[in-house]
Protein backbone atom coordinates (compact mmCIF):
# COMPACT_ATOMS: atom_id res chain seq x y z
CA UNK A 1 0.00 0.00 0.00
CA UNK A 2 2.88 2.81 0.84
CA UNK A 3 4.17 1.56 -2.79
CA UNK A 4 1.10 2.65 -4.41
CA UNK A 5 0.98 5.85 -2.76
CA UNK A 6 3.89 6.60 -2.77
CA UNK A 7 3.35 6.21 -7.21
CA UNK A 8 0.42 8.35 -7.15
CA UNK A 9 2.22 10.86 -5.35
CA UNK A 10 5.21 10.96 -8.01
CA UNK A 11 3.11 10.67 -10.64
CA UNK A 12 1.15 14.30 -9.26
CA UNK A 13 2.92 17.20 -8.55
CA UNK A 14 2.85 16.57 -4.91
CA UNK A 15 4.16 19.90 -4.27
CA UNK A 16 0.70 21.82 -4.23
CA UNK A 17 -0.62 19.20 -1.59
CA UNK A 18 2.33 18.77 0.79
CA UNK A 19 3.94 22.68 0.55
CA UNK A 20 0.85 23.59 2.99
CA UNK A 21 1.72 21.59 5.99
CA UNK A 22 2.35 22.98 8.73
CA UNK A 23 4.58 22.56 12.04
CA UNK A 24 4.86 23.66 15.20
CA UNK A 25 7.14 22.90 18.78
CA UNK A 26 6.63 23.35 22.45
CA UNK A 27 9.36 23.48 24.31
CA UNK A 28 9.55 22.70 28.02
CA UNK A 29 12.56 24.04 30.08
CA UNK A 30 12.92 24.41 33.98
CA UNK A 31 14.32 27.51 35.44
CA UNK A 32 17.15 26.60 37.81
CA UNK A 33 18.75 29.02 40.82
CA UNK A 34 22.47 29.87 40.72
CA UNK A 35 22.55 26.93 42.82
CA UNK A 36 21.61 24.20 41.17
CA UNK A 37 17.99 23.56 42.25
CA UNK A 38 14.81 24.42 40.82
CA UNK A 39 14.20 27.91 40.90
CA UNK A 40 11.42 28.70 43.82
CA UNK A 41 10.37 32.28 42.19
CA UNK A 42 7.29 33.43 40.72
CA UNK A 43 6.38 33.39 37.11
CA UNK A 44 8.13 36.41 36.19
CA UNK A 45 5.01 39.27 35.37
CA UNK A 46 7.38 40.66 32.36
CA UNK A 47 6.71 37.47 30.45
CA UNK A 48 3.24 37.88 30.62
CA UNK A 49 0.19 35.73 31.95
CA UNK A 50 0.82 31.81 32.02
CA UNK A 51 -3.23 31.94 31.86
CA UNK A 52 -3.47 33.57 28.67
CA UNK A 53 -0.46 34.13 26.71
CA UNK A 54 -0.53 31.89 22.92
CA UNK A 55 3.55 31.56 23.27
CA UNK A 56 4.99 31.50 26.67
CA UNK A 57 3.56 30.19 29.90
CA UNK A 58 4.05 27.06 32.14
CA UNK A 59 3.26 23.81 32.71
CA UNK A 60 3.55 21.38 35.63
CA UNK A 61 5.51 23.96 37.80
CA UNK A 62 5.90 27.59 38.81
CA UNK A 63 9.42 27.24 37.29
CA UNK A 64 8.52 24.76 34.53
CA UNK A 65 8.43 27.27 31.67
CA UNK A 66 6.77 26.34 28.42
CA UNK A 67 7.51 27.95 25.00
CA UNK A 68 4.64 27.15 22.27
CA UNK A 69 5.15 28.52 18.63
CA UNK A 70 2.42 28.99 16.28
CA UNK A 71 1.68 26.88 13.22
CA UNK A 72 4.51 27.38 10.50
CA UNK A 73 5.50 26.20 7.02
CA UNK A 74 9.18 24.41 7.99
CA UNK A 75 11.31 23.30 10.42
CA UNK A 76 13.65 26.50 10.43
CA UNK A 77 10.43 29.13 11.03
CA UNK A 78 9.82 27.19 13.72
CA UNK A 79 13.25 27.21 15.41
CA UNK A 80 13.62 30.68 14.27
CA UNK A 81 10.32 32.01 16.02
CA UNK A 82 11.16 29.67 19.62
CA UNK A 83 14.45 31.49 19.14
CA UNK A 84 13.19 34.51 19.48
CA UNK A 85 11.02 33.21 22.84
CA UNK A 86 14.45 32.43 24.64
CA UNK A 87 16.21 35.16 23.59
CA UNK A 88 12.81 37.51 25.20
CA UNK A 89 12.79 35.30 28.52
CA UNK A 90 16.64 35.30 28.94
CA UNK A 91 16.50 39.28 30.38
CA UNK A 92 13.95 38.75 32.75
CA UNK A 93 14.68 35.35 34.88
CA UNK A 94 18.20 37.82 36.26
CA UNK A 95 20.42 34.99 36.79
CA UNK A 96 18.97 32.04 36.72
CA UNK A 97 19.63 29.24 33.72
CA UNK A 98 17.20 27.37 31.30
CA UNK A 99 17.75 23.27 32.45
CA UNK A 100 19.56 22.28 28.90
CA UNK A 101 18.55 18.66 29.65
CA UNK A 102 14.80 16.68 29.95
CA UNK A 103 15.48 15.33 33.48
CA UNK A 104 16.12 18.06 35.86
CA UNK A 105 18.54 19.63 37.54
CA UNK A 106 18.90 19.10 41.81
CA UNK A 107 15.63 18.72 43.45
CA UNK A 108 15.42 18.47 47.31
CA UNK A 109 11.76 16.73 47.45
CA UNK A 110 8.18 16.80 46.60
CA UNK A 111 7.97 20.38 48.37
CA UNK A 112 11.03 21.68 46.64
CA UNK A 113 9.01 21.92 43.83
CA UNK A 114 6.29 25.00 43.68
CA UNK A 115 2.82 24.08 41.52
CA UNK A 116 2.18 26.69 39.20
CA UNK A 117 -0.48 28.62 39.89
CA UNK A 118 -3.05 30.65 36.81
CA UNK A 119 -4.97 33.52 38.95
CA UNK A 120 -8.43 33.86 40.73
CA UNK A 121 -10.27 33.02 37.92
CA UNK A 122 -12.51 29.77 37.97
CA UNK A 123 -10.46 28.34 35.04
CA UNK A 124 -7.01 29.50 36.73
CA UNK A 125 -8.15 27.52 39.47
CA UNK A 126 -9.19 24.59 37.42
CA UNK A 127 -5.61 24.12 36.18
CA UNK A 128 -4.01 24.93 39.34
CA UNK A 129 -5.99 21.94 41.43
CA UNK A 130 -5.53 19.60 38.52
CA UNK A 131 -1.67 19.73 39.08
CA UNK A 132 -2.44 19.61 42.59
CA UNK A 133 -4.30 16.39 41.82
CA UNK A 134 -1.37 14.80 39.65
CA UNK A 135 0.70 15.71 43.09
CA UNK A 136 -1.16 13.41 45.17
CA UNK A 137 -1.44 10.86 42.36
CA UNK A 138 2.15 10.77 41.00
CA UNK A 139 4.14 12.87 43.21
CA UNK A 140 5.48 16.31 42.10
CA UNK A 141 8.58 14.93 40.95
CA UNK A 142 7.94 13.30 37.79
CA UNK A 143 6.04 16.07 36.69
CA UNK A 144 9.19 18.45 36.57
CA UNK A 145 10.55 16.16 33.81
CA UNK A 146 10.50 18.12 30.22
CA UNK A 147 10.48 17.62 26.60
CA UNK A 148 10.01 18.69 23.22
CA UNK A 149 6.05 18.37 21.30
CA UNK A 150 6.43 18.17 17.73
CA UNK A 151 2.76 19.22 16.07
CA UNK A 152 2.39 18.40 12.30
CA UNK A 153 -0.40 18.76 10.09
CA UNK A 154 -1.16 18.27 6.29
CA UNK A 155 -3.19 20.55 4.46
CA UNK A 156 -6.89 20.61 3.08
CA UNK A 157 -5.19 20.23 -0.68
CA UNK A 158 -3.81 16.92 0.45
CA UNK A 159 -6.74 15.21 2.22
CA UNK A 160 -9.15 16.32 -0.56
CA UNK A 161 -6.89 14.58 -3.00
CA UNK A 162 -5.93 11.58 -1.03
CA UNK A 163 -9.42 10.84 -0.38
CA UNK A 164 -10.03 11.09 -4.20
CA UNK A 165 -7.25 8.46 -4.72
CA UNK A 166 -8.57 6.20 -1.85
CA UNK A 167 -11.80 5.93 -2.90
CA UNK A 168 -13.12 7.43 -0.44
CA UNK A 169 -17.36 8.18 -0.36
CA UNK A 170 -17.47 9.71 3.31
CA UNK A 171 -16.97 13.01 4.54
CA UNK A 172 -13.78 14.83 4.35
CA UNK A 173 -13.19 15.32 8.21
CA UNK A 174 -13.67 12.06 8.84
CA UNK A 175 -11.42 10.89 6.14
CA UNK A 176 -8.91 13.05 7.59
CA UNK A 177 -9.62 11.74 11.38
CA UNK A 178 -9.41 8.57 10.52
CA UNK A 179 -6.08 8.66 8.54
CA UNK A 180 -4.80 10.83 11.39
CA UNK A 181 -5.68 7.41 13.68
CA UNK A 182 -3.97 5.14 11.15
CA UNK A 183 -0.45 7.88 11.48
CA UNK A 184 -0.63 7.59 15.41
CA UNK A 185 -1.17 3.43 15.25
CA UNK A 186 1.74 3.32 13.34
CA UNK A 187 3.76 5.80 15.39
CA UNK A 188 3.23 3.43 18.34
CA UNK A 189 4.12 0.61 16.20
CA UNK A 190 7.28 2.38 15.17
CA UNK A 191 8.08 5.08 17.56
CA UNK A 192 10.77 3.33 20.02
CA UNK A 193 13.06 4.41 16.37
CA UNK A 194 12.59 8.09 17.62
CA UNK A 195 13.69 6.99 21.36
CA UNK A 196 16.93 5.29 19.69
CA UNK A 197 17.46 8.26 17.54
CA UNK A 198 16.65 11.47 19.85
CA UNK A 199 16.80 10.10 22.96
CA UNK A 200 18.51 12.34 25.08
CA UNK A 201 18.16 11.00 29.13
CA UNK A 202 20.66 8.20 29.71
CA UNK A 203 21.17 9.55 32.94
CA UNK A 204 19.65 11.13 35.72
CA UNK A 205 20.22 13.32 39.21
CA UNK A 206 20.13 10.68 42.01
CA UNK A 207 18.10 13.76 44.01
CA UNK A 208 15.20 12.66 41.49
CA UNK A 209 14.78 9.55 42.60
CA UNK A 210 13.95 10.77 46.01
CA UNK A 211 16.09 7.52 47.64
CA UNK A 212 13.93 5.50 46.22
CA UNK A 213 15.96 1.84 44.74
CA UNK A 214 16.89 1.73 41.33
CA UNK A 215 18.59 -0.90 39.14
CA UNK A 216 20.60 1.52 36.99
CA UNK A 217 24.21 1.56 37.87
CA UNK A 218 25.52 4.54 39.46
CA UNK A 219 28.19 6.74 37.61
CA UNK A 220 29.32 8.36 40.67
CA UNK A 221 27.70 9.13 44.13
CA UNK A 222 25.18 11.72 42.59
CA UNK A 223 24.07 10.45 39.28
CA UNK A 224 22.77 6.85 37.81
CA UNK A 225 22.68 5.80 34.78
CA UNK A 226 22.48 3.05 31.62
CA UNK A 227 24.93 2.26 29.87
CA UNK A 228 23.04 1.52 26.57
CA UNK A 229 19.67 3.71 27.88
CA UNK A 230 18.38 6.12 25.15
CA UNK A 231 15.24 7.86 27.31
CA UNK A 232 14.91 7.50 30.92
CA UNK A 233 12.32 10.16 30.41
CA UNK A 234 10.50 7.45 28.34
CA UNK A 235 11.15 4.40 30.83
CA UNK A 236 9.43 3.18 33.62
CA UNK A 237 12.08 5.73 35.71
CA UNK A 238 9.80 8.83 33.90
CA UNK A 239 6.09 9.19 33.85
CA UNK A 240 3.71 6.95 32.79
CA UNK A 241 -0.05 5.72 33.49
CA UNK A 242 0.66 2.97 35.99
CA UNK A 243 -2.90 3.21 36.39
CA UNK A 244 -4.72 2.28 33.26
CA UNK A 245 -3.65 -1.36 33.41
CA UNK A 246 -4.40 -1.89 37.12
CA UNK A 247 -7.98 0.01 36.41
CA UNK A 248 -8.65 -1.92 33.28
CA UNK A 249 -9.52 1.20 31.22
CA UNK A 250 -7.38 0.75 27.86
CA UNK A 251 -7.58 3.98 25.56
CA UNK A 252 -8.27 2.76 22.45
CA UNK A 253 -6.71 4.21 18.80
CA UNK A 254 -8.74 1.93 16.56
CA UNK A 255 -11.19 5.11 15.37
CA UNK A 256 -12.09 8.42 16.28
CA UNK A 257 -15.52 7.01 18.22
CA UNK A 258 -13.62 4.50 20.04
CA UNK A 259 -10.43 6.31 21.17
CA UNK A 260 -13.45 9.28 22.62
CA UNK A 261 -15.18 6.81 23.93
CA UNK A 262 -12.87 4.66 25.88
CA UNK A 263 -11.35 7.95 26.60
CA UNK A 264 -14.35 9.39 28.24
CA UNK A 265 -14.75 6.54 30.37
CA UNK A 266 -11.49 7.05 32.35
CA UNK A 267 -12.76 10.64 33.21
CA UNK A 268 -16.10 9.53 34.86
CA UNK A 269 -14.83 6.29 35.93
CA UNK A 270 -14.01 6.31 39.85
CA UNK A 271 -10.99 5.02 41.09
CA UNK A 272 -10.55 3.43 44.83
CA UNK A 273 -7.11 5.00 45.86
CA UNK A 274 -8.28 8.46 44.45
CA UNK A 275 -11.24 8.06 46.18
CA UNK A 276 -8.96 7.60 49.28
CA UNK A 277 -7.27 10.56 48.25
CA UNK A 278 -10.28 12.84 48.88
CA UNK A 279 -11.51 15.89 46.37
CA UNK A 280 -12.73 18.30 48.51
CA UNK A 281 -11.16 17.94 52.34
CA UNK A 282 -11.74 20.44 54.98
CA UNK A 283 -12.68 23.50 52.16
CA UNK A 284 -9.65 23.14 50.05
CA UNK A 285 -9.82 21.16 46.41
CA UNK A 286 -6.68 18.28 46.55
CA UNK A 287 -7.86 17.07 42.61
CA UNK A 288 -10.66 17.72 40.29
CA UNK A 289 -12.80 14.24 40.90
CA UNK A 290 -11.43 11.22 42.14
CA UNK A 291 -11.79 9.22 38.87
CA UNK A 292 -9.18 7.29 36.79
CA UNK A 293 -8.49 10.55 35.25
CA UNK A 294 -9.54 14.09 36.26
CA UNK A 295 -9.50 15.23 33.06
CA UNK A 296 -8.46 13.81 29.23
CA UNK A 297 -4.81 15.35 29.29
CA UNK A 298 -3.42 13.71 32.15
CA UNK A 299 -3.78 10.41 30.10
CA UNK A 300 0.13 10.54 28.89
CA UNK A 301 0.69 9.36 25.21
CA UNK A 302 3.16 9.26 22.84
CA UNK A 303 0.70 11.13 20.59
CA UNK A 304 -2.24 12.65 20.69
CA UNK A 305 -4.87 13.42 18.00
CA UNK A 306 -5.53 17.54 18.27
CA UNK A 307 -8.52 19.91 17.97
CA UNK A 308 -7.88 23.56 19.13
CA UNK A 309 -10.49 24.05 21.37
CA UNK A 310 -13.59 26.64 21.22
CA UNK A 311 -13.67 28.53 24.67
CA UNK A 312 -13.43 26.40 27.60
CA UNK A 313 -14.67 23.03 25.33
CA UNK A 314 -13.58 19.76 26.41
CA UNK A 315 -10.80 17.96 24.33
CA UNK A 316 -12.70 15.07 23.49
CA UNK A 317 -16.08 16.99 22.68
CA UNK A 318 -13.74 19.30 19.84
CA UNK A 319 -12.21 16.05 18.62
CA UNK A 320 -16.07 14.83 18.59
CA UNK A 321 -17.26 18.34 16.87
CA UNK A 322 -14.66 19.38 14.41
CA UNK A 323 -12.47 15.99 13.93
CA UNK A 324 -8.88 15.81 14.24
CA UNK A 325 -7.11 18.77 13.09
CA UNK A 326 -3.33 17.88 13.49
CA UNK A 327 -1.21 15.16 15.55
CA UNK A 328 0.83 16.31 18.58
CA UNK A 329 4.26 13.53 19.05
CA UNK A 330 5.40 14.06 22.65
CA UNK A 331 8.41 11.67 23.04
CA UNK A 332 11.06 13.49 21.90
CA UNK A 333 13.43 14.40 24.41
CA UNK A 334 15.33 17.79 24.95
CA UNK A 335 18.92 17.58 22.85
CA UNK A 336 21.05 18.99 25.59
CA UNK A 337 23.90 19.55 22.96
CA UNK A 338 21.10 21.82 21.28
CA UNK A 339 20.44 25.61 22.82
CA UNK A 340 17.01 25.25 21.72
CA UNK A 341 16.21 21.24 22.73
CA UNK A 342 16.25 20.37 19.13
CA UNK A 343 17.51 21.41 15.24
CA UNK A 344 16.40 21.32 12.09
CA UNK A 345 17.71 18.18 10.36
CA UNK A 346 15.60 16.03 13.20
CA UNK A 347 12.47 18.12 12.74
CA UNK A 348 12.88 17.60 8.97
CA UNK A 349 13.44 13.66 9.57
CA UNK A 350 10.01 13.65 11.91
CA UNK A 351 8.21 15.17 8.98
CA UNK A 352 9.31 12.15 7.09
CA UNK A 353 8.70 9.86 9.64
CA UNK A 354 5.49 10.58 10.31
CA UNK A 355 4.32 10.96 6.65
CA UNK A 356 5.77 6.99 6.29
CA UNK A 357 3.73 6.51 9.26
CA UNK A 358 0.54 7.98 7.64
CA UNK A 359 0.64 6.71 4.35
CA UNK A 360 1.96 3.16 5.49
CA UNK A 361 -1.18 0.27 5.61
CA UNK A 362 -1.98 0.83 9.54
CA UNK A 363 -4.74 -2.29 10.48
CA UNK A 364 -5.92 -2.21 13.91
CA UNK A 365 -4.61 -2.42 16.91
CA UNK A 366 -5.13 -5.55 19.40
CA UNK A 367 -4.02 -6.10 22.62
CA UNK A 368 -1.65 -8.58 21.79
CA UNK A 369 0.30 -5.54 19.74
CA UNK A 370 -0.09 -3.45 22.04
CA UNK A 371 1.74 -5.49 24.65
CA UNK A 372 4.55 -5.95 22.13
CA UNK A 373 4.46 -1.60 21.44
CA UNK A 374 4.66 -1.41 25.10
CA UNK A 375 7.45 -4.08 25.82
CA UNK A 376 9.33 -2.63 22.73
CA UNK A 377 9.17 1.06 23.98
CA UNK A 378 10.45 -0.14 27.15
CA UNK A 379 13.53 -1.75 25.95
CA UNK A 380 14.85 0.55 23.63
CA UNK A 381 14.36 3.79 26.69
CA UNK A 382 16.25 0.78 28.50
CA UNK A 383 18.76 -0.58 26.67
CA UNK A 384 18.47 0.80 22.78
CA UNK A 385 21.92 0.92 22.18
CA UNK A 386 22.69 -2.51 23.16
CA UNK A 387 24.14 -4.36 19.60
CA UNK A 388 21.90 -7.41 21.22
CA UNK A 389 18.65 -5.91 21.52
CA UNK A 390 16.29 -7.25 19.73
CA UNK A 391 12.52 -6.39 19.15
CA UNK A 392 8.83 -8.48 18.42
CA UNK A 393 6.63 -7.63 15.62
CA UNK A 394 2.89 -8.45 15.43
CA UNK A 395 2.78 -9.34 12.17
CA UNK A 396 6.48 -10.46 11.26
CA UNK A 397 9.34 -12.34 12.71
CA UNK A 398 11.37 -10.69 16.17
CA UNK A 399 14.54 -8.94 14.52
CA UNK A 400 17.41 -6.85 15.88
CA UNK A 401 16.60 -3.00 16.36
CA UNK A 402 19.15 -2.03 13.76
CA UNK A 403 17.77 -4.84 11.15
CA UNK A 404 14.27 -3.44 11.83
CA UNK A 405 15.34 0.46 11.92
CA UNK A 406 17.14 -0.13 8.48
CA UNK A 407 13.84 -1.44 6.93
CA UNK A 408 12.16 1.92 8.21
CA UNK A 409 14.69 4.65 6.94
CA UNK A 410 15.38 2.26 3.53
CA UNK A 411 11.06 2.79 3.02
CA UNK A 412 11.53 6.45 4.15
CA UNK A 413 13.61 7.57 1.80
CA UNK A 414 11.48 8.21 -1.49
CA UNK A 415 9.11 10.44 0.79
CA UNK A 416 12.87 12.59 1.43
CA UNK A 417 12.90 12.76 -2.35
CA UNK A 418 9.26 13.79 -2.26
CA UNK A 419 9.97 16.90 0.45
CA UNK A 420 12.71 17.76 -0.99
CA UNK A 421 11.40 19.14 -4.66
CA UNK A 422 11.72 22.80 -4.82
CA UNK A 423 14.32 22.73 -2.59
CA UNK A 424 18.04 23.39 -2.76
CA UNK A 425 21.15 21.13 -1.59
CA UNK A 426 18.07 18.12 -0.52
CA UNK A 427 17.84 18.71 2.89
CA UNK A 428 15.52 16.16 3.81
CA UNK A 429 17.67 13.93 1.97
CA UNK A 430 20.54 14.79 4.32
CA UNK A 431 18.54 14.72 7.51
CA UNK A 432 17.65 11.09 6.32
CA UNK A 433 21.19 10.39 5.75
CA UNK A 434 22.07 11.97 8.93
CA UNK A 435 20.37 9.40 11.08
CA UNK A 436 21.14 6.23 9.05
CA UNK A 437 24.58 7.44 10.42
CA UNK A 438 23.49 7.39 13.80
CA UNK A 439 22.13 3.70 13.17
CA UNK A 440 24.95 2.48 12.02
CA UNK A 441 27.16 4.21 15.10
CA UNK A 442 25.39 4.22 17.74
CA UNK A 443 27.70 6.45 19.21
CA UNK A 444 26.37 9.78 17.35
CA UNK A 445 22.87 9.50 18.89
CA UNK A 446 22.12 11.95 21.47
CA UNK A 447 22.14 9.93 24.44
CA UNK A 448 25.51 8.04 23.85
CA UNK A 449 26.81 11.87 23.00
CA UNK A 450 25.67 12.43 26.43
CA UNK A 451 27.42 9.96 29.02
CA UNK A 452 30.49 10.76 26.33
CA UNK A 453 30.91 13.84 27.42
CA UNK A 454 30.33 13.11 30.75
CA UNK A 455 32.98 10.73 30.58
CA UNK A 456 35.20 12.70 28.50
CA UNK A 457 34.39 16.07 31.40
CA UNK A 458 34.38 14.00 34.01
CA UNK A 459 31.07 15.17 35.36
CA UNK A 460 28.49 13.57 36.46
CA UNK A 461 25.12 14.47 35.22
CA UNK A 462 24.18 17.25 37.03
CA UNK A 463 27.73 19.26 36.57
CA UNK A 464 28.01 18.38 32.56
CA UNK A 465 23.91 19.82 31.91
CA UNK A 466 24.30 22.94 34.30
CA UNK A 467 27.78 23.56 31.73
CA UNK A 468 25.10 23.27 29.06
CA UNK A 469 22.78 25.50 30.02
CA UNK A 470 25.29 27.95 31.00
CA UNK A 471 26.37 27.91 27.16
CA UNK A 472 23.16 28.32 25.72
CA UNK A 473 22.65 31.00 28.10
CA UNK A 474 25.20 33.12 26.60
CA UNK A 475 23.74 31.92 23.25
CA UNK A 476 20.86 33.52 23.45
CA UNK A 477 21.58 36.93 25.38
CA UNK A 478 24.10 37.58 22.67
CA UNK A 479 23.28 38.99 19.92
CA UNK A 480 19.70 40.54 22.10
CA UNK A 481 16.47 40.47 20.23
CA UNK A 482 15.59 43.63 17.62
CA UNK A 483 13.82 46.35 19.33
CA UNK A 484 10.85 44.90 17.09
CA UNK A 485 10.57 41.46 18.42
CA UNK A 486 10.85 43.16 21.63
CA UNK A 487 7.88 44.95 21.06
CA UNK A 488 5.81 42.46 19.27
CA UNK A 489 6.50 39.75 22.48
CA UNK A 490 6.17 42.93 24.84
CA UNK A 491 2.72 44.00 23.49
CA UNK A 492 1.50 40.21 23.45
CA UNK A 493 2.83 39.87 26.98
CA UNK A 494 1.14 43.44 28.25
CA UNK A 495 -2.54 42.03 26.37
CA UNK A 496 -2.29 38.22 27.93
CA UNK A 497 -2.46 40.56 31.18
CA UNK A 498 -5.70 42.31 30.25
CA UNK A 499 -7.02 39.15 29.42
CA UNK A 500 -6.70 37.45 32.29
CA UNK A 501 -8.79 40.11 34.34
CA UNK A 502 -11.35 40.09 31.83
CA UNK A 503 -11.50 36.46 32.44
CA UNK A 504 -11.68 37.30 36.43
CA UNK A 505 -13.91 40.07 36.48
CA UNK A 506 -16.46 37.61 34.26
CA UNK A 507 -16.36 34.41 36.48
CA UNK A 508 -19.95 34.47 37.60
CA UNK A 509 -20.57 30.88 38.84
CA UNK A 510 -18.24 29.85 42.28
CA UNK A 511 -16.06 26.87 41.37
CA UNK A 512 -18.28 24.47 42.22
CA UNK A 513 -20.95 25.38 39.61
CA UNK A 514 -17.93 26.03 36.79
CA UNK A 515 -16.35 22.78 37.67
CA UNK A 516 -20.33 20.72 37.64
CA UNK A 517 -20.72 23.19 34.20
CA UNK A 518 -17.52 21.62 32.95
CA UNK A 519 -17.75 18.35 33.56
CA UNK A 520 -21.53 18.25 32.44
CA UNK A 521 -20.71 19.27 28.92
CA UNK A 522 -22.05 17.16 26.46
């Protein structure tokens, strides 16, 4: 099937449907104190309202800053415009450091770690007490752990045409929902290749375990590690839902209907140890409900299917509404080595990746295969770089990771030739070529980069990322921003403030209603 679309594709000028895609990043980075720890001061007011502002504003944590660009045409736009985020935010945390690295820098507990917090308004409040739930679920900790969200969409050109060519007879969002749904089943099928090829968290701060046991080796008294681990942050050390399994509730990616549906049921499903937990004790909110999940986002994926949202709309009732409008991958881990997380040759490979993933046959998952994407994720976050390692197909023979990676990139590379017409000196070509490199060395993927120059520095984890960060500091604070950026980011900053005390001074309803109003949407 990829073959023969793949033919129809070369055969049309596939420039007019794929030139209209779009990308966009968010980039989450920790603020860290001159000494080492997470940084314990407010959202700084310069940057604007975490509430309200489109590009800059925070995620698990006070001090977990996140940087969300727009929807652009390419991979250097993108880069160009998060650029310009740092370079605004640099002047105004004084002299504290962006955390160059996913797992973060020395924490000293769960309290160590401030919640963020969003205002007076009902919805502020909404957000604040569903991180104050994940606390008592999960622990603060593994919240503070970052990454980089790749969001990718293809344009109404394309899906009007591809439809055409499939035969196609229903409606076009549908079509384009349920082709999104065959991308993300094939993602999961595929995606420990991005974990071998951009993981970036071999090791971590012992002060994030929080003395709990571990079987990774140590590399000195203040850091573990593994030696052939790609993503910790992607392992069973980061964050994950130990709770669907034990709960039974399995989100489901078959179809649009089914992944809302089984979806929905782990937001009004109660759960026994939340229950426990409490919602409202003694006055004061400690989640949102006590069901399997307060709300649709805390279910963590490796992708999610994307609506933007009308108002205050719940994600699964936009999805339900409007269809799915682009694909968000989450599993890509920050590039220390990179001031920004990330560069263009991997965001130009991801585009390929993921339009292998959407035009390759994608049948339906089972829970046998979904065992197999699970066990297979785990390994490579593990132990990818081990020559040994190998990996079990559904529908195929178990191979070794590099047998079944070279299969991948071989099928990926007429879609590079594809992306790269119009363009000079084939770039897409070269970011292809760039990580059949890294398959063949092992050694030039991120996270082996990583404990290299630990090795080579002689610091442990901790020491060799706070260097990093240091050096993208001075990155970004020289040359400064134009006095227009400045402006534009200024004025956007300035409005998200206005906005948030229009939202205030509206809130008619106490929380209680707003929070029965929310959940009660239908």
């Amino acid at each position: 099937m990829l073959n023969q679309r793949l033919t129809w594709l070369f055969n049309t000028d596939p420039r007019p449907l794929l030139d209209g895609r779009l990308l966009g990043l968010e980039r989450e980075a920790l603020r860290v104190a001159p000494d080492g720890c997470i940084s314990q001061v407010r959202h700084p007011a310069p940057l604007g309202s975490a509430l309200t502002h489109p590009y800059i504003t925070t995620d698990y944590s006070e001090a977990l800053l996140e940087f969300i660009t727009p929807p652009l045409p390419g991979a250097r736009e993108a880069l160009r415009f998060l650029d310009d985020l740092h370079r605004f935010v640099y002047p105004h945390i004084d002299d504290e450091l962006l955390w160059a690295a996913s797992m973060p820098c020395i924490l000293s507990g769960e309290t160590s770690i401030p919640i963020a917090e969003y205002g007076n308004s009902n919805l502020g409040r909404m957000k604040h007490v569903y991180r104050r739930g994940l606390a008592w679920r999960y622990g603060r900790i593994m919240q503070v752990i970052a990454g980089i969200h790749f969001n990718f969409s293809l344009p109404d050109a394309f899906w009007a045409a591809f439809q055409e060519q499939e035969g196609d007879r229903g409606t076009l969002q549908d079509f384009r929902s349920e082709s999104y749904f065959g991308l993300i089943r094939n993602l999961q099928r595929c995606g420990w290749l991005i974990l071998y090829l951009f993981g970036a968290s071999p090791a971590v701060c012992k002060s994030f375990l929080d003395g709990k046991s571990t079987t990774l080796p140590a590399f000195d008294d203040h850091t573990c590690y593994g030696p052939y681990a790609t993503s910790l942050r992607m392992s069973n050390v980061g964050y994950t839902n130990r709770t669907e399994k034990k709960s039974g509730v399995n989100v489901c990616y078959n179809s649009l209907a089914e992944y809302i549906t089984s979806l929905t049921q782990a937001t009004v499903t109660p759960w026994p140890p939340y229950e426990q937990i409490g919602v409202k004790v003694n006055g004061e909110y400690r989640q949102l409900n006590a069901n399997i999940l307060q709300i649709e986002n805390e279910y963590y994926a490796s992708m999610r299917p994307k609506q933007p949202p009308q108002g205050n709309e719940k994600p699964t009732l936009t999805l339900q509404r409007r269809g799915v409008n682009y694909v968000e991958l989450r599993s890509v881990d920050i590039n220390p080595m990179e001031p920004l997380g990330v560069n263009i040759p991997q965001l130009q490979f991801l585009e390929i990746f993921l339009l292998f993933c959407l035009l390759t046959e994608s049948p339906p998952l089972d829970a046998e295969e979904r065992g197999l994407i699970d066990d297979n994720q785990m390994a490579v976050a593990l132990n990818g770089r081990d020559p040994a390692l190998v990996l079990h197909r559904r529908r195929g023979p178990s191979l070794p990771l590099r047998r079944w990676a070279e299969e991948i990139l071989e099928q990926m590379q007429p879609l590079s030739e594809l992306l790269d017409m119009g363009q000079e000196g084939h770039p897409y070509a070269a970011a292809l070529a760039g990580q059949q490199e890294a398959l063949i060395d092992s050694e030039r993927t991120p996270s082996a980069r990583m404990l290299a120059e630990m090795h080579a520095s002689s610091e442990n984890f901790f020491r060799c990322a706070r260097r990093l960060s240091e050096q993208h500091r001075h990155h970004f604070i020289s040359p400064p921003l134009t006095g227009e950026r400045i402006q534009f980011l200024t004025g956007i900053a300035e409005r998200s403030w206005r906005e948030q005390k229009a939202i205030e001074a509206a809130d008619e309803l106490s929380f209680d209603e707003f929070l029965d109003r929310y959940f009660a949407q239908q």
